[in-house]
N, C-alpha and C. Protein backbone atom coordinates (compact mmCIF):
# COMPACT_ATOMS: atom_id res chain seq x y z
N UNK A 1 66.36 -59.91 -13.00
CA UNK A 1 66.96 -59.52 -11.76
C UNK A 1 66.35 -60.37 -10.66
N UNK A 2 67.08 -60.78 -9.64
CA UNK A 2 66.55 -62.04 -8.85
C UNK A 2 66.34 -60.84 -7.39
N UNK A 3 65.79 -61.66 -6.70
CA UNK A 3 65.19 -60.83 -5.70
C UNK A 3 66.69 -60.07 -4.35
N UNK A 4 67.78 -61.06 -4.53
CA UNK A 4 68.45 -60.64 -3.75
C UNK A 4 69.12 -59.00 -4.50
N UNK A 5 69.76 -59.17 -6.01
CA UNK A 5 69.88 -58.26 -6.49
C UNK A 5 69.14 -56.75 -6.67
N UNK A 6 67.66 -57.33 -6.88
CA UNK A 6 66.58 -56.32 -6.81
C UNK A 6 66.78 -55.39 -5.24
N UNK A 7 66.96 -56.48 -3.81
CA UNK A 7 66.57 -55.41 -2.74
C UNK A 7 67.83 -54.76 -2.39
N UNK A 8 69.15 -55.01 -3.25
CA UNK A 8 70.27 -55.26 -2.84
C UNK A 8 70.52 -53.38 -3.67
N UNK A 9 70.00 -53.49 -4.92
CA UNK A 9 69.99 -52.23 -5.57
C UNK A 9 69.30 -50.75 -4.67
N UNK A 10 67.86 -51.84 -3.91
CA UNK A 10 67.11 -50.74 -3.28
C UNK A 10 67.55 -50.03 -2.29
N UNK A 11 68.19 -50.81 -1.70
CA UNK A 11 69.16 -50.26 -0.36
C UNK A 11 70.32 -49.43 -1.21
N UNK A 12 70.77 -49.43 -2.32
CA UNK A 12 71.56 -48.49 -2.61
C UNK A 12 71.12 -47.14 -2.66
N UNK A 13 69.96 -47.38 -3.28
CA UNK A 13 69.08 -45.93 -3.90
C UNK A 13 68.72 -45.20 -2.61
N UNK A 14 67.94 -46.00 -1.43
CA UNK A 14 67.98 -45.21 -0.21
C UNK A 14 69.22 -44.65 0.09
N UNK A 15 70.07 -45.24 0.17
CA UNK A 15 71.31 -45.04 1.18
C UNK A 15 71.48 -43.91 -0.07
N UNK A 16 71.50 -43.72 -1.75
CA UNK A 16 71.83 -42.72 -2.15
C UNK A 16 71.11 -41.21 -1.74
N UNK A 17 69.96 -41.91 -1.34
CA UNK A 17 68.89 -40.71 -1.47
C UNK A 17 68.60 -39.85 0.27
N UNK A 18 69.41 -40.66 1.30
CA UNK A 18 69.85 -39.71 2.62
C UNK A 18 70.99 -39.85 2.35
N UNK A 19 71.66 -39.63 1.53
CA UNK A 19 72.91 -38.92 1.33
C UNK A 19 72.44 -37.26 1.16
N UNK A 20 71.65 -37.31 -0.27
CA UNK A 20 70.86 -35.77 -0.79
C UNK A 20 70.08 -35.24 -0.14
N UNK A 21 69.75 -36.09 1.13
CA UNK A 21 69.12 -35.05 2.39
C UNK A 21 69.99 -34.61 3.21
N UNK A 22 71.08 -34.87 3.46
CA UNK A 22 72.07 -34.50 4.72
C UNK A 22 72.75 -33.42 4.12
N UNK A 23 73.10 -32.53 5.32
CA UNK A 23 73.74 -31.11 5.03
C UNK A 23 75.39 -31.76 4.62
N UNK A 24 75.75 -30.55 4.34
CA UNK A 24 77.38 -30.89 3.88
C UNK A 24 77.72 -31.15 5.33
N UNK A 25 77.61 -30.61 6.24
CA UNK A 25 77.93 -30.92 8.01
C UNK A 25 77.59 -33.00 8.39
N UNK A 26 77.00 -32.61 8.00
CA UNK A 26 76.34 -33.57 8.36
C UNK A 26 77.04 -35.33 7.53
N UNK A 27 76.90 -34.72 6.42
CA UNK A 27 77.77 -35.96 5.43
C UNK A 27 79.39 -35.54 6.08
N UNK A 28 79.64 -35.15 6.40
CA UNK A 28 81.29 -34.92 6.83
C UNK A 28 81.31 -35.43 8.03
N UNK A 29 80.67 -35.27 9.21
CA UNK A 29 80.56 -36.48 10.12
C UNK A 29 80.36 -37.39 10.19
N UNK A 30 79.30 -38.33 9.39
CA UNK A 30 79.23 -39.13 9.01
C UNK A 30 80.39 -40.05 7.91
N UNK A 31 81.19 -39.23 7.31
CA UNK A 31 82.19 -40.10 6.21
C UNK A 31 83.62 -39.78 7.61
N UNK A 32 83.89 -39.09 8.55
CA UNK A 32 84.47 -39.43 9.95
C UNK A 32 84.04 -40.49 10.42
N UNK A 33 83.10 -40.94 10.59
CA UNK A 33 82.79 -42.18 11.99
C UNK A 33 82.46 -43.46 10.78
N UNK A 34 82.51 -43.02 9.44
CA UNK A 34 82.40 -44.18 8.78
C UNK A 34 84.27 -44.85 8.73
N UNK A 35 84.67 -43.71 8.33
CA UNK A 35 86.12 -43.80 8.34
C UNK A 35 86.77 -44.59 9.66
N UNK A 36 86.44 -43.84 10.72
CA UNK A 36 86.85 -44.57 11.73
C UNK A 36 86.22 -45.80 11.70
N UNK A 37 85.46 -46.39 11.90
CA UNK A 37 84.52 -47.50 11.95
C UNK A 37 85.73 -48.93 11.09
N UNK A 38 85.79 -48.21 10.28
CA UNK A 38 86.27 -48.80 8.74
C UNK A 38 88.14 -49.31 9.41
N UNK A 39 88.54 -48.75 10.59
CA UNK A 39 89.66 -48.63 11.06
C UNK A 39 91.06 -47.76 10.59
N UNK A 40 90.59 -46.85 9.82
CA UNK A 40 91.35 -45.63 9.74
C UNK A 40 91.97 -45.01 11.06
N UNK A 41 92.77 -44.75 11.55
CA UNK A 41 93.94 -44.11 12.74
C UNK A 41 93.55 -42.55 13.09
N UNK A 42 92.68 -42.20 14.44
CA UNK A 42 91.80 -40.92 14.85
C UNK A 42 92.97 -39.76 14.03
N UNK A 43 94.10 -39.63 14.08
CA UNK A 43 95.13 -39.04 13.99
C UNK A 43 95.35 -38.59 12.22
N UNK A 44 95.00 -40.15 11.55
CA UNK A 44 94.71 -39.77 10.28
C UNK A 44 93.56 -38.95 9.64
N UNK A 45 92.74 -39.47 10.58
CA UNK A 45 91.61 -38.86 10.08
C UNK A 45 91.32 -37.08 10.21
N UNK A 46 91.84 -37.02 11.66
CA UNK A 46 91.77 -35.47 12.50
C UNK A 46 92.51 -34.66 11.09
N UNK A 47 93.76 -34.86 11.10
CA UNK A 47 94.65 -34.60 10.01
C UNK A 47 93.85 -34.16 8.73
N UNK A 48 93.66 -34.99 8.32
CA UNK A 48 93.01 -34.75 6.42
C UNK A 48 91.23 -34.41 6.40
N UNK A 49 91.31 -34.33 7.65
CA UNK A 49 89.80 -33.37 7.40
C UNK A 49 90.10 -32.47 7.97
N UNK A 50 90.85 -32.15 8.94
CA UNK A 50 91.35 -30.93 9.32
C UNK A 50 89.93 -30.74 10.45
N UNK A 51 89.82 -31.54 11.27
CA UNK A 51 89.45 -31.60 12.60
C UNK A 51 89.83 -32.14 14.10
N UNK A 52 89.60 -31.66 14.85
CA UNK A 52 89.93 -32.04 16.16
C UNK A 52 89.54 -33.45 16.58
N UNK A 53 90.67 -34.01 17.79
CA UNK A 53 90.06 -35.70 18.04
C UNK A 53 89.08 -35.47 19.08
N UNK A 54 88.59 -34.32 19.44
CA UNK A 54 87.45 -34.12 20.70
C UNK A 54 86.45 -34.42 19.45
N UNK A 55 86.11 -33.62 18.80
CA UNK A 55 85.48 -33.45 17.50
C UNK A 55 84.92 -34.70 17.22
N UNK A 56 86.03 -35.53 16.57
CA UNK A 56 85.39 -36.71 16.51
C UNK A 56 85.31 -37.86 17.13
N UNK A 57 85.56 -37.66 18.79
CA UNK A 57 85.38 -38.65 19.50
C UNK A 57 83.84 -38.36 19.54
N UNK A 58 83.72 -36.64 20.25
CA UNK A 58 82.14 -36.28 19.73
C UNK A 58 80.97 -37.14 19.13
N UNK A 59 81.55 -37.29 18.04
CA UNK A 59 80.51 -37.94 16.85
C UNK A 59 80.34 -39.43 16.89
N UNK A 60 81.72 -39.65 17.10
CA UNK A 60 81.89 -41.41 17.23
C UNK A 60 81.12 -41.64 18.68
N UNK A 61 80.94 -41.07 19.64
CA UNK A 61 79.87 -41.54 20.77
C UNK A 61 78.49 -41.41 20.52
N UNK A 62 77.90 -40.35 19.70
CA UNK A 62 76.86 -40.23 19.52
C UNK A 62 76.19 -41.02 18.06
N UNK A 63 77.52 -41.76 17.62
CA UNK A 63 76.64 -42.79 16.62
C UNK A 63 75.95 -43.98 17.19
N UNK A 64 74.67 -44.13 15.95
CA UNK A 64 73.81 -45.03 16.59
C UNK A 64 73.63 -45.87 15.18
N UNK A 65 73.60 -47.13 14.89
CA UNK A 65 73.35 -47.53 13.69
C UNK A 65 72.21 -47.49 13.66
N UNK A 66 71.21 -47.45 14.28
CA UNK A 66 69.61 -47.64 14.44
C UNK A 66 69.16 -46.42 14.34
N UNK A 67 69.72 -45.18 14.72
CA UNK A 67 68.76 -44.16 13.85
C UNK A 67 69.97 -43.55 12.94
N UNK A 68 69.29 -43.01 12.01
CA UNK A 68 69.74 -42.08 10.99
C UNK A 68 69.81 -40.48 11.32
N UNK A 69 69.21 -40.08 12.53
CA UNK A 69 69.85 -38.52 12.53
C UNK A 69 70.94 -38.27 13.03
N UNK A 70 71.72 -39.75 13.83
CA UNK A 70 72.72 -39.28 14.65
C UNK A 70 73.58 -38.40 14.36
N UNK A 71 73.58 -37.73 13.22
CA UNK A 71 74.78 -37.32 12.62
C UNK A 71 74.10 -35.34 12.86
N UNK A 72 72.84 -35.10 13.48
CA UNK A 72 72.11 -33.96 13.33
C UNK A 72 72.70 -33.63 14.66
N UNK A 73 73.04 -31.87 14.24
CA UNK A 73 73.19 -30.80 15.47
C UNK A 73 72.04 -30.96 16.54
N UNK A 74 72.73 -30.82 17.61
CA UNK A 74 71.50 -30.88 18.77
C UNK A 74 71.51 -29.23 19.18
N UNK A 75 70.33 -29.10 19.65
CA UNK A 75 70.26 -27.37 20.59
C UNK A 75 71.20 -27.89 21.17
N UNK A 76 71.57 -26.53 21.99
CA UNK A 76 72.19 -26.10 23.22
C UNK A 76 71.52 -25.61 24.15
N UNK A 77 70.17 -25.03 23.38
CA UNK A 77 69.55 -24.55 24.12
C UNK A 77 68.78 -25.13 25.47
N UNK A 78 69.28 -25.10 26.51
CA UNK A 78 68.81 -25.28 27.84
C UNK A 78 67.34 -25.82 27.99
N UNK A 79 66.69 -27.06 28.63
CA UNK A 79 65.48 -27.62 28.72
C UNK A 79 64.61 -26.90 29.56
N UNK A 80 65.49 -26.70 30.58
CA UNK A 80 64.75 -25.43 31.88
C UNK A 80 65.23 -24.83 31.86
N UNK A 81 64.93 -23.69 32.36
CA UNK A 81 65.34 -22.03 33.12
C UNK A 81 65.47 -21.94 34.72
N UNK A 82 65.95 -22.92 35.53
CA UNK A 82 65.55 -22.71 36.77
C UNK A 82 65.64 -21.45 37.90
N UNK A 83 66.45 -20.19 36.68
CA UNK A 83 66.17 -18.98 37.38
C UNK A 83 65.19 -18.11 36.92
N UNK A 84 64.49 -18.65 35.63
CA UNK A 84 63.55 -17.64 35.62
C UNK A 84 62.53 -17.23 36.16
N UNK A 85 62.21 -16.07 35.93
CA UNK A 85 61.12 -15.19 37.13
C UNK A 85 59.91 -15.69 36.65
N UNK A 86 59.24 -16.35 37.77
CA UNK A 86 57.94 -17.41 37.33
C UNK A 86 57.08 -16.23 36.82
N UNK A 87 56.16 -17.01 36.21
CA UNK A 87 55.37 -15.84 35.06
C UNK A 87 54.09 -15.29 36.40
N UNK A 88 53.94 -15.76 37.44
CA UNK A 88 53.04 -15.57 38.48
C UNK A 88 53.63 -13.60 38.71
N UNK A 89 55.11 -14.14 39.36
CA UNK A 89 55.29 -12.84 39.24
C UNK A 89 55.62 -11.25 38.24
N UNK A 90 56.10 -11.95 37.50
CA UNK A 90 56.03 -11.16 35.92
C UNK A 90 54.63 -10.56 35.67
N UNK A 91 53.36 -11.26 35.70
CA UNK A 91 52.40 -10.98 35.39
C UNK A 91 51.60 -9.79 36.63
N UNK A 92 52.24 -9.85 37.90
CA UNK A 92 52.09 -8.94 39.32
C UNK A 92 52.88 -7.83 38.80
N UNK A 93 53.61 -7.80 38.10
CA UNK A 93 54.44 -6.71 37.89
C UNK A 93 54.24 -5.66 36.80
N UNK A 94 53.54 -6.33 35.51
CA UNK A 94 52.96 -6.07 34.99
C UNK A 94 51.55 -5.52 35.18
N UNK A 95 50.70 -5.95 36.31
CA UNK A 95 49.82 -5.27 36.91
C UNK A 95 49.51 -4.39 37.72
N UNK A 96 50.99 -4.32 38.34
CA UNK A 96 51.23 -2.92 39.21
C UNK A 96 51.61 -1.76 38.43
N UNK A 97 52.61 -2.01 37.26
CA UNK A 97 52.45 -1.07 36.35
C UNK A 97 51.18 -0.25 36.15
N UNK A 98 50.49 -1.01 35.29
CA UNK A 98 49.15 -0.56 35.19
C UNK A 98 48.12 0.07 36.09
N UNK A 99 48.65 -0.40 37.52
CA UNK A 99 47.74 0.05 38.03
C UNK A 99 48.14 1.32 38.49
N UNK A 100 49.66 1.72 38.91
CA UNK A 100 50.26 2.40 39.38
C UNK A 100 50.35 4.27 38.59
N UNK A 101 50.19 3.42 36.96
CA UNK A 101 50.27 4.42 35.55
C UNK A 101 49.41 3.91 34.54
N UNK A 102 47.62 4.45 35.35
CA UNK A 102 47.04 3.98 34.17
C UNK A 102 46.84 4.18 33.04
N UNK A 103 47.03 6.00 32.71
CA UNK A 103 47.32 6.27 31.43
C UNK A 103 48.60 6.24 31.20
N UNK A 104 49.26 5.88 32.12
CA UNK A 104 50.81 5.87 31.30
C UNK A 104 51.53 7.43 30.71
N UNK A 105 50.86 8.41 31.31
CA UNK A 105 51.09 9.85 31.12
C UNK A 105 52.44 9.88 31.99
N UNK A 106 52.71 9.51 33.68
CA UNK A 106 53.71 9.23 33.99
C UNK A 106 54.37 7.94 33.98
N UNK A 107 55.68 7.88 34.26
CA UNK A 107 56.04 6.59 34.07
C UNK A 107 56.38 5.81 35.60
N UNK A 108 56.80 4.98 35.69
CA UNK A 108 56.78 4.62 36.95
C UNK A 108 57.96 3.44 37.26
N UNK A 109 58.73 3.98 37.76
CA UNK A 109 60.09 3.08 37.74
C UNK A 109 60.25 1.50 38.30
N UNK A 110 61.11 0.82 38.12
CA UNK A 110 61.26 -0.29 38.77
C UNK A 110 61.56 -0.43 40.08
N UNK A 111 62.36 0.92 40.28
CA UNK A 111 62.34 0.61 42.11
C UNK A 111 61.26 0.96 42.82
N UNK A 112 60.18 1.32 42.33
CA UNK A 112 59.10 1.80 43.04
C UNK A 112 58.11 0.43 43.21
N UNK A 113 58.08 -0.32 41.74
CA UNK A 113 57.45 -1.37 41.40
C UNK A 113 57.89 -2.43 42.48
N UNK A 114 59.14 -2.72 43.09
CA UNK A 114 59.98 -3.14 43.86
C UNK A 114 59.71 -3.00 45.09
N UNK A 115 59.03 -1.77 45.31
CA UNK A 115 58.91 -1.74 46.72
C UNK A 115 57.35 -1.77 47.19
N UNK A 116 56.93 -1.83 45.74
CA UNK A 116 55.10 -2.20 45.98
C UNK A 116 55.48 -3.54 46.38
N UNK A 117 56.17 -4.68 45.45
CA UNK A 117 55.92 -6.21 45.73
C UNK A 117 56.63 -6.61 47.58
N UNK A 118 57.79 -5.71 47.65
CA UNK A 118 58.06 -5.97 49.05
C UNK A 118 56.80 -5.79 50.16
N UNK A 119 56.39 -4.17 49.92
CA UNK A 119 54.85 -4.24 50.79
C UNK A 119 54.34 -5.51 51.09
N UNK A 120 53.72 -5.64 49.19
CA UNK A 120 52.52 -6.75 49.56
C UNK A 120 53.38 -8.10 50.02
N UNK A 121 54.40 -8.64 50.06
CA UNK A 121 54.73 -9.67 50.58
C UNK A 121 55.05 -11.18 49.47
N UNK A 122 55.45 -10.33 48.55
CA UNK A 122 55.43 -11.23 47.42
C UNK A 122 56.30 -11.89 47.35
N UNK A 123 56.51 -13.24 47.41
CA UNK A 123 57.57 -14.24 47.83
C UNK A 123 59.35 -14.13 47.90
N UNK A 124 59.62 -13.88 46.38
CA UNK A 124 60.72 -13.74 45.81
C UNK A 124 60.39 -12.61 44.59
N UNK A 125 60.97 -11.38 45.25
CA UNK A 125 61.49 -10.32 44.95
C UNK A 125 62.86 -9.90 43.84
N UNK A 126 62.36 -10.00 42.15
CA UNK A 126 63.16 -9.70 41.44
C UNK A 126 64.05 -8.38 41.90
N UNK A 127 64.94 -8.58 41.31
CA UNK A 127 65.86 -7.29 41.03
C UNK A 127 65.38 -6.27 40.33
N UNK A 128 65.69 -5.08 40.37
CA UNK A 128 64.92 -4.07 39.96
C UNK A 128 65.52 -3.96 38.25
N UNK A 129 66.98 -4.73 37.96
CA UNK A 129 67.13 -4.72 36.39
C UNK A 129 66.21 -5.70 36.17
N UNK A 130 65.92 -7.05 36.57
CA UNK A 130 64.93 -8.02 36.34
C UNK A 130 63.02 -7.35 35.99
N UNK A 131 63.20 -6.45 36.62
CA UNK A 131 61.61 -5.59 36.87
C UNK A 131 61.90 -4.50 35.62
N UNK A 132 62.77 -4.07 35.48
CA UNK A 132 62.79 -3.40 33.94
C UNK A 132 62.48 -4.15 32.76
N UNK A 133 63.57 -5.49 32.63
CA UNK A 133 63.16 -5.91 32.27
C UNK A 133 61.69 -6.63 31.25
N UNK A 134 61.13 -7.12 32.59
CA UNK A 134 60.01 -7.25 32.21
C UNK A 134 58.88 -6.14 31.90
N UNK A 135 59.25 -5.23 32.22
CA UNK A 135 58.21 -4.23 31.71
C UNK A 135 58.53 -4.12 29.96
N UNK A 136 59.96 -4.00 29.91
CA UNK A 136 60.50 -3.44 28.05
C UNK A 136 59.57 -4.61 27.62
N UNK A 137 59.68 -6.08 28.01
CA UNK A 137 59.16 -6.93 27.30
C UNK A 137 57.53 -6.80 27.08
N UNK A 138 56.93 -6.18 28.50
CA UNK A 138 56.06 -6.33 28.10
C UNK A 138 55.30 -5.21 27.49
N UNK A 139 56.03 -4.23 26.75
CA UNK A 139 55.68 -2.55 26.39
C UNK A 139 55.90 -3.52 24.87
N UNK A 140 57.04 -3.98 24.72
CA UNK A 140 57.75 -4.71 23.16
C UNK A 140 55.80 -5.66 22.61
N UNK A 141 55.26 -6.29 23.82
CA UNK A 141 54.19 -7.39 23.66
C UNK A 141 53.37 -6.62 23.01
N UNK A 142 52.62 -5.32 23.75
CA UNK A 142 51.63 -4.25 23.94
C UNK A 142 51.79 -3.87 22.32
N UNK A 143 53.18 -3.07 21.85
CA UNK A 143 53.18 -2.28 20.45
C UNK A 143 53.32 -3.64 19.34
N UNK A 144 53.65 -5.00 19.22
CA UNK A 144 53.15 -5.34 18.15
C UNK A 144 51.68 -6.13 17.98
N UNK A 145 51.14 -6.08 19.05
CA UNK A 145 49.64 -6.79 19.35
C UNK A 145 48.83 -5.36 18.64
N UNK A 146 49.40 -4.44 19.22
CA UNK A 146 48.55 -2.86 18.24
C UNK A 146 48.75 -2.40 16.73
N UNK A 147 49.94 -2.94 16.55
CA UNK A 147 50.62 -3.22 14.57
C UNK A 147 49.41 -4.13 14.20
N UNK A 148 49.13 -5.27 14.90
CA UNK A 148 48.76 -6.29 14.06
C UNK A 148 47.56 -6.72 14.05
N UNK A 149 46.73 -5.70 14.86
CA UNK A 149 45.31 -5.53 15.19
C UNK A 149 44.66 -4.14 14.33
């Protein structure tokens, strides 16, 4: 076997072997944008895979010959939160609780909690569902830190 044949085989065996890593999703987008590539008609293709041409315009923009995940689901999930309630105040709220109900024999509502942070002058003033909220979460924190201790 001469050397062109030899690396010529090796590149098969890779290319076989991220085939057997890619999800069935994943090889189906990929045999789309190969198809297209190849000059198959969007219309033919949409057709006999029984997908949309948003679909695979989709895919056909996000191919890259230079990496190999292009063909991988991205989150959706959002990079920032730019409304969430900074943990500065979450953590004030959580401390007025406590301080307000230290045994927690009574309970002590969110609109009350609400009108402690207005007193003290606390910048930006959650909503009182926002102040429930954070208490369930942080009662939810409290009972599995006590399971698992």
């Amino acid at each position: 076997m001469t050397s062109r044949t030899n690396y010529s085989s090796q590149g098969q065996n890779r290319e076989a072997q991220t085939q057997h890593l890619l999800s069935p999703l994943e090889q189906r987008r990929q045999d789309a944008v190969k198809r297209y590539l190849d000059g198959d008609p969007i219309e033919r293709i949409c057709r006999e895979m029984g997908c949309s041409t948003s679909w695979l315009y989709k895919w056909k923009n996000r191919y890259q010959v230079t990496e190999s995940d292009w063909s991988k689901a991205r989150s959706r999930q959002p990079k920032t939160t730019p409304s969430k309630t900074p943990e500065t105040v979450a953590s004030e709220i959580v401390r007025l609780y406590q301080t307000l109900s230290p045994d927690e024999s009574e309970t002590v509502s969110a609109r009350v909690i609400r009108d402690h942070l207005r007193q003290h002058g606390v910048g930006s003033i959650p909503s009182i569902r926002t102040i429930y909220r954070i208490l369930n979460r942080h009662a939810k924190e409290v009972s599995s830190h006590s399971l698992t201790s």
